[in-house]
N, C-alpha and C. Protein backbone atom coordinates (compact mmCIF):
# COMPACT_ATOMS: atom_id res chain seq x y z
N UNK A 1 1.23 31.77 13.21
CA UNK A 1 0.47 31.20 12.11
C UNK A 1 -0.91 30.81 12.63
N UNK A 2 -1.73 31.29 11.84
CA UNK A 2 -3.31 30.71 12.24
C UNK A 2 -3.92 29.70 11.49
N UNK A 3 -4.24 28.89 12.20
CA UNK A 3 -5.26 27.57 11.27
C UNK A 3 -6.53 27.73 11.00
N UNK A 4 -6.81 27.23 10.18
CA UNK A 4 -8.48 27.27 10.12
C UNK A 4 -9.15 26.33 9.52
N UNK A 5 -10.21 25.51 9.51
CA UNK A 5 -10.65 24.92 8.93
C UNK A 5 -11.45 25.34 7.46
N UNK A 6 -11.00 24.88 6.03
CA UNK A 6 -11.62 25.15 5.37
C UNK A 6 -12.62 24.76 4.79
N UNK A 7 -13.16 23.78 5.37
CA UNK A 7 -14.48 22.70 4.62
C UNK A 7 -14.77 21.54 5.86
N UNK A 8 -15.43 21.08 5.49
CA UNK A 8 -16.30 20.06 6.30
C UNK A 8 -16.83 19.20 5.59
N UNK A 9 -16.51 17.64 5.79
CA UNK A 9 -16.01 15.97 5.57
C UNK A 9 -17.23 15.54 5.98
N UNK A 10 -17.91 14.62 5.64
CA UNK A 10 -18.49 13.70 6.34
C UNK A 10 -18.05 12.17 5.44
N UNK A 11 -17.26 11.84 6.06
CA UNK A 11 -16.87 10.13 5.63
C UNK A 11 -17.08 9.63 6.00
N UNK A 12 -18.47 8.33 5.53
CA UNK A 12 -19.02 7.15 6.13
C UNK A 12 -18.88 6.48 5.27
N UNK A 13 -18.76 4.89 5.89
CA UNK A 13 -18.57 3.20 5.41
C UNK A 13 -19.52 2.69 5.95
N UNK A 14 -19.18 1.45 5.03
CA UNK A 14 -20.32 0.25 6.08
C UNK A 14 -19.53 -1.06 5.36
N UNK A 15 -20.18 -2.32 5.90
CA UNK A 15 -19.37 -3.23 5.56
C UNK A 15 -18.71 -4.36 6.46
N UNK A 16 -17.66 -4.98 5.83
CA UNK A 16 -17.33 -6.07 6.89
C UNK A 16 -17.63 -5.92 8.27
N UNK A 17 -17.67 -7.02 9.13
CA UNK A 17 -16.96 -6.63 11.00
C UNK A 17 -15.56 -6.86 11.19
N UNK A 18 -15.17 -7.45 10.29
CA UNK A 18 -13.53 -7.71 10.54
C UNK A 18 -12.98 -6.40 10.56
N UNK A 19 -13.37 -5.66 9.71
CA UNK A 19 -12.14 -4.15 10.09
C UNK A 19 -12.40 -3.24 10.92
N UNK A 20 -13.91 -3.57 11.05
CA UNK A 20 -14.42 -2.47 12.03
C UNK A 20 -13.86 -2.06 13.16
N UNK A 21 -13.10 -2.30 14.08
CA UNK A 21 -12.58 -2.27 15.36
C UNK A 21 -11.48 -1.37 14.83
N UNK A 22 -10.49 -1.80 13.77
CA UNK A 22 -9.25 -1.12 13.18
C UNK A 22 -9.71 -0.13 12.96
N UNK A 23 -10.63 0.39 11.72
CA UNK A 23 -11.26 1.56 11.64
C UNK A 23 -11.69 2.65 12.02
N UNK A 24 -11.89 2.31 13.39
CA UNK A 24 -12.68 2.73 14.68
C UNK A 24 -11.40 3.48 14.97
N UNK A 25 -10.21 2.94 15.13
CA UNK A 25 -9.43 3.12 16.18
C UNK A 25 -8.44 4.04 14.97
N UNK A 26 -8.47 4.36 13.89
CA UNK A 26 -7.64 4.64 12.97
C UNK A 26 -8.56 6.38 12.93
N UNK A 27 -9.50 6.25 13.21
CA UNK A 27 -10.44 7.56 12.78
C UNK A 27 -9.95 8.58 13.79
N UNK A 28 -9.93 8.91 15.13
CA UNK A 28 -9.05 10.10 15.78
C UNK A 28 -7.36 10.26 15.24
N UNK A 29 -6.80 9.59 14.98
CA UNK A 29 -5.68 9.56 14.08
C UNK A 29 -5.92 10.33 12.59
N UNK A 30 -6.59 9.91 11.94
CA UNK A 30 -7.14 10.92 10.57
C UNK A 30 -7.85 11.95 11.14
N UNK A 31 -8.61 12.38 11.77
CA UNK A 31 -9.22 13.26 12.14
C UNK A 31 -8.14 14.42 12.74
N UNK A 32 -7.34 14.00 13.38
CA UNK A 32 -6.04 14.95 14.20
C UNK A 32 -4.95 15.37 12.71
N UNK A 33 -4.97 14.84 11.96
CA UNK A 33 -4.19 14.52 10.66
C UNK A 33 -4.41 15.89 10.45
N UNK A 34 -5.73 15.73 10.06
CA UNK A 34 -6.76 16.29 9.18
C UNK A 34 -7.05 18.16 9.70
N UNK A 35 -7.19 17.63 10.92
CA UNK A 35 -7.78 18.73 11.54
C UNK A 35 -7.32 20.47 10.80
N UNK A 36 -6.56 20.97 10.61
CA UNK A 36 -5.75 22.02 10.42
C UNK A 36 -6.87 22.19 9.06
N UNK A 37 -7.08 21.63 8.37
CA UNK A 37 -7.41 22.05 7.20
C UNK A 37 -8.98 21.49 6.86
N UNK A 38 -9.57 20.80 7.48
CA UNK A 38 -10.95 19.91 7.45
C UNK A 38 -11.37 19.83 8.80
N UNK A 39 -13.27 19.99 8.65
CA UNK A 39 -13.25 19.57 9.76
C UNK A 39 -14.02 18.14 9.48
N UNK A 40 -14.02 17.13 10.10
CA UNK A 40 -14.16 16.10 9.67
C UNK A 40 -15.02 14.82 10.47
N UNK A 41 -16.41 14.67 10.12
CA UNK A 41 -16.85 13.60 11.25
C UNK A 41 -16.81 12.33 10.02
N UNK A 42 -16.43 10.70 11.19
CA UNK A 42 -16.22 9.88 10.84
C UNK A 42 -16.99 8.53 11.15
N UNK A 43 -17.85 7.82 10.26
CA UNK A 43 -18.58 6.35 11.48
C UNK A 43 -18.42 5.28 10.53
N UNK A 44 -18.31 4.58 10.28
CA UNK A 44 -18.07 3.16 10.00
C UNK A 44 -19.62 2.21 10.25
N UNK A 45 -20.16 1.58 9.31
CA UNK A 45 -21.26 0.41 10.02
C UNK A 45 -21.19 -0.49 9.91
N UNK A 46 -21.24 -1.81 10.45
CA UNK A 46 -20.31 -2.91 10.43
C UNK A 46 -22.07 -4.00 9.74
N UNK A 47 -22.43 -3.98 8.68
CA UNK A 47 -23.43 -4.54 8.10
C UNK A 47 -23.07 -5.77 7.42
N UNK A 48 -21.92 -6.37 7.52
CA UNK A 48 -21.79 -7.65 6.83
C UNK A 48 -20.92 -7.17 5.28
N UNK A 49 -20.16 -7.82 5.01
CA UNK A 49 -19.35 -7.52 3.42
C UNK A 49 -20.06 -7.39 2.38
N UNK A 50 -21.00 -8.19 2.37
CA UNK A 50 -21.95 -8.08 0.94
C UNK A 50 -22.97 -6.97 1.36
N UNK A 51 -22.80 -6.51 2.36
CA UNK A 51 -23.89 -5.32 2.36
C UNK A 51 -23.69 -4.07 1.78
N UNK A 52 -22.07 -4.37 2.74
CA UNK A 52 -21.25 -3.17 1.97
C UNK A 52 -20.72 -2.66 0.94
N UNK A 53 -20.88 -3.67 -0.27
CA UNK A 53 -20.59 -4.08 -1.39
C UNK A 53 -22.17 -3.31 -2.15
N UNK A 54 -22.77 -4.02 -1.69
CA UNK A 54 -23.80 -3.59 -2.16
C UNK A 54 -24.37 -1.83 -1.96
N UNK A 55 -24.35 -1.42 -0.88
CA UNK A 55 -24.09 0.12 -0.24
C UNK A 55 -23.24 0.93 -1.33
N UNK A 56 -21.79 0.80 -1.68
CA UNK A 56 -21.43 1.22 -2.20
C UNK A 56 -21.63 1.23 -4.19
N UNK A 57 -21.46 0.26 -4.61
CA UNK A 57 -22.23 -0.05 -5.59
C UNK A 57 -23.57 0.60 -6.10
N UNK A 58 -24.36 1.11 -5.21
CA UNK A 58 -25.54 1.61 -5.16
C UNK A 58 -25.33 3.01 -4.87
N UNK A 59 -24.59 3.48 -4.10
CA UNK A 59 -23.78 5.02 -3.89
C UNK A 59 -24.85 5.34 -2.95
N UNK A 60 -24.99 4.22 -1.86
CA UNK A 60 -26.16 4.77 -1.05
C UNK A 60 -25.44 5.44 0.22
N UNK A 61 -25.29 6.40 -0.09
CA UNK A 61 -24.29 8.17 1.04
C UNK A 61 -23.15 7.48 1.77
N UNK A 62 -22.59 6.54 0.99
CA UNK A 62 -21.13 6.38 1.92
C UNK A 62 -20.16 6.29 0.73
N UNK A 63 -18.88 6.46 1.14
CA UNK A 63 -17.67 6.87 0.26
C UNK A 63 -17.12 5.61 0.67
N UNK A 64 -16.96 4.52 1.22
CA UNK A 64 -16.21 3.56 1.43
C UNK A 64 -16.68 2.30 1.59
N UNK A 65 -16.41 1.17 1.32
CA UNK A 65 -16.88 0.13 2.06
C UNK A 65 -16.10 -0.98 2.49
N UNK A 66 -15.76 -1.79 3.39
CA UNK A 66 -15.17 -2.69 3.85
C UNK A 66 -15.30 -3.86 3.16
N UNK A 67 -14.49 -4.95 3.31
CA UNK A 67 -15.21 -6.14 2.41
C UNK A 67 -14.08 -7.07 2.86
N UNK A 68 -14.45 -8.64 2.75
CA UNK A 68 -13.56 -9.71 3.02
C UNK A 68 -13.73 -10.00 2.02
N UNK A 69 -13.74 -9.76 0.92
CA UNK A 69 -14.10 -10.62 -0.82
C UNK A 69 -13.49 -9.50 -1.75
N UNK A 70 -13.06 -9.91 -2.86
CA UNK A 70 -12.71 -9.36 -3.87
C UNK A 70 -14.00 -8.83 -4.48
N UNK A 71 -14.43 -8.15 -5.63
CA UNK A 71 -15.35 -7.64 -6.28
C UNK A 71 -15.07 -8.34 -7.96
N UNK A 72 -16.21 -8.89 -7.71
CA UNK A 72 -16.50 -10.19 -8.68
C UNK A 72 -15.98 -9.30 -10.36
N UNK A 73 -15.76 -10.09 -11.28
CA UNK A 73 -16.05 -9.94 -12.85
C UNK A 73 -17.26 -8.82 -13.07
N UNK A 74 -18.10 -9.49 -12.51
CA UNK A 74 -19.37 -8.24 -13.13
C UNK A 74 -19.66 -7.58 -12.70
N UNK A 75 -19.34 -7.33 -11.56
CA UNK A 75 -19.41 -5.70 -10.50
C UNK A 75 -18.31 -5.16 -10.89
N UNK A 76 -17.27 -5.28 -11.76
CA UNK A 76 -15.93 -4.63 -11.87
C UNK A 76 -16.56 -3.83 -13.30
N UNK A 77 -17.32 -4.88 -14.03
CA UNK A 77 -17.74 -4.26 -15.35
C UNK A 77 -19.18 -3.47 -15.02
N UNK A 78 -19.77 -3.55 -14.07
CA UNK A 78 -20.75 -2.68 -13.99
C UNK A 78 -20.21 -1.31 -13.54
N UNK A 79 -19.47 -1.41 -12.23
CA UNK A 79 -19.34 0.22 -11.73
C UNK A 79 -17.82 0.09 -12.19
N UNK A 80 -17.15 0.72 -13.34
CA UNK A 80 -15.55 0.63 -13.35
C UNK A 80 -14.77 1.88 -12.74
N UNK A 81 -15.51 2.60 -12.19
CA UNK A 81 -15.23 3.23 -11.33
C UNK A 81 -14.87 2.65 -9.77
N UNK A 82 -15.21 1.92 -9.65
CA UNK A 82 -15.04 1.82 -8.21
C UNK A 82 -13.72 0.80 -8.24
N UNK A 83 -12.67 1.11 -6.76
CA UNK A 83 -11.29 0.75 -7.02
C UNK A 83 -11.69 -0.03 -5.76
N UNK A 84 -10.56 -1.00 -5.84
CA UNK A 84 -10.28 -1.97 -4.58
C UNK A 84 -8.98 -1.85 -4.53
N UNK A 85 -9.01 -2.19 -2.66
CA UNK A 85 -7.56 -2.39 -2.13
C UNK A 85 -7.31 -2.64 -0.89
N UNK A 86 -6.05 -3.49 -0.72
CA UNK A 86 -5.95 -3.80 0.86
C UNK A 86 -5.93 -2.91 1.86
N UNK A 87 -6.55 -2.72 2.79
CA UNK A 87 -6.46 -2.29 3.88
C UNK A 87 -5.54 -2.49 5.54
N UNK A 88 -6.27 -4.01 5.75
CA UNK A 88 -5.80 -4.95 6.74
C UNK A 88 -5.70 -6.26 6.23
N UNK A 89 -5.18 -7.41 6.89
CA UNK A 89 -4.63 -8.54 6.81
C UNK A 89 -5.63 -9.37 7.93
N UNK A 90 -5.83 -10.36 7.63
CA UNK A 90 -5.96 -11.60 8.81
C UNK A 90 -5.62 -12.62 8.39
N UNK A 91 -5.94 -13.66 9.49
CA UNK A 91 -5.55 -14.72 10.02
C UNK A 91 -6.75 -16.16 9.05
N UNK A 92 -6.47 -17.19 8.32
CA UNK A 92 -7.38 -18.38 8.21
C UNK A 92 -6.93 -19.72 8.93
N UNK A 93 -7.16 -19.96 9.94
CA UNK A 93 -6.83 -21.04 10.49
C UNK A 93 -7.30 -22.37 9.99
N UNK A 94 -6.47 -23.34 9.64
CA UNK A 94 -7.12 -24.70 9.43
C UNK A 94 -6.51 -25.86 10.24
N UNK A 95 -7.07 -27.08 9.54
CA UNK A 95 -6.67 -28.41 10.91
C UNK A 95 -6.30 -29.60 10.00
């Protein structure tokens, strides 16, 4: 059986720093997934949550964005296209 790649990916984010590290480390894993049928480059930019919020919202060339916040009432009614969902989990420590 022969493989081949039939198309070529470019998937970029930006957004929180909290996931960034996970992300990072999740991308040769999708990429090996992937490989047989895509070829696929991957980068992540770790600009802060509301940046990334904003990045995407704006559809400024990335398909994803990270976020520690939900997406308010009126960003839900402005772009109702755009979906949210968990990714990763952390930790809030208090005293």
């Amino acid at each position: 059986m022969v493989a081949f790649v039939v198309s070529y990916v470019n998937i970029r984010g930006k957004g929180a720093s909290f996931p960034s590290e996970v992300y990072k480390m999740w991308m040769p894993s999708y990429k090996a997934y992937r490989q047989p049928y895509q070829s696929i480059s991957m980068d992540y930019d770790s600009i802060g949550s509301g940046g990334g919020q904003k990045a995407i919202a704006l559809n400024k060339d990335i398909e994803y964005a990270g976020s520690d916040s939900l997406l308010s009432e009126e960003t839900k009614k402005l772009y109702p296209d755009m979906i949210e969902f968990p990714t990763i989990a952390g930790y809030t420590y208090m005293r």
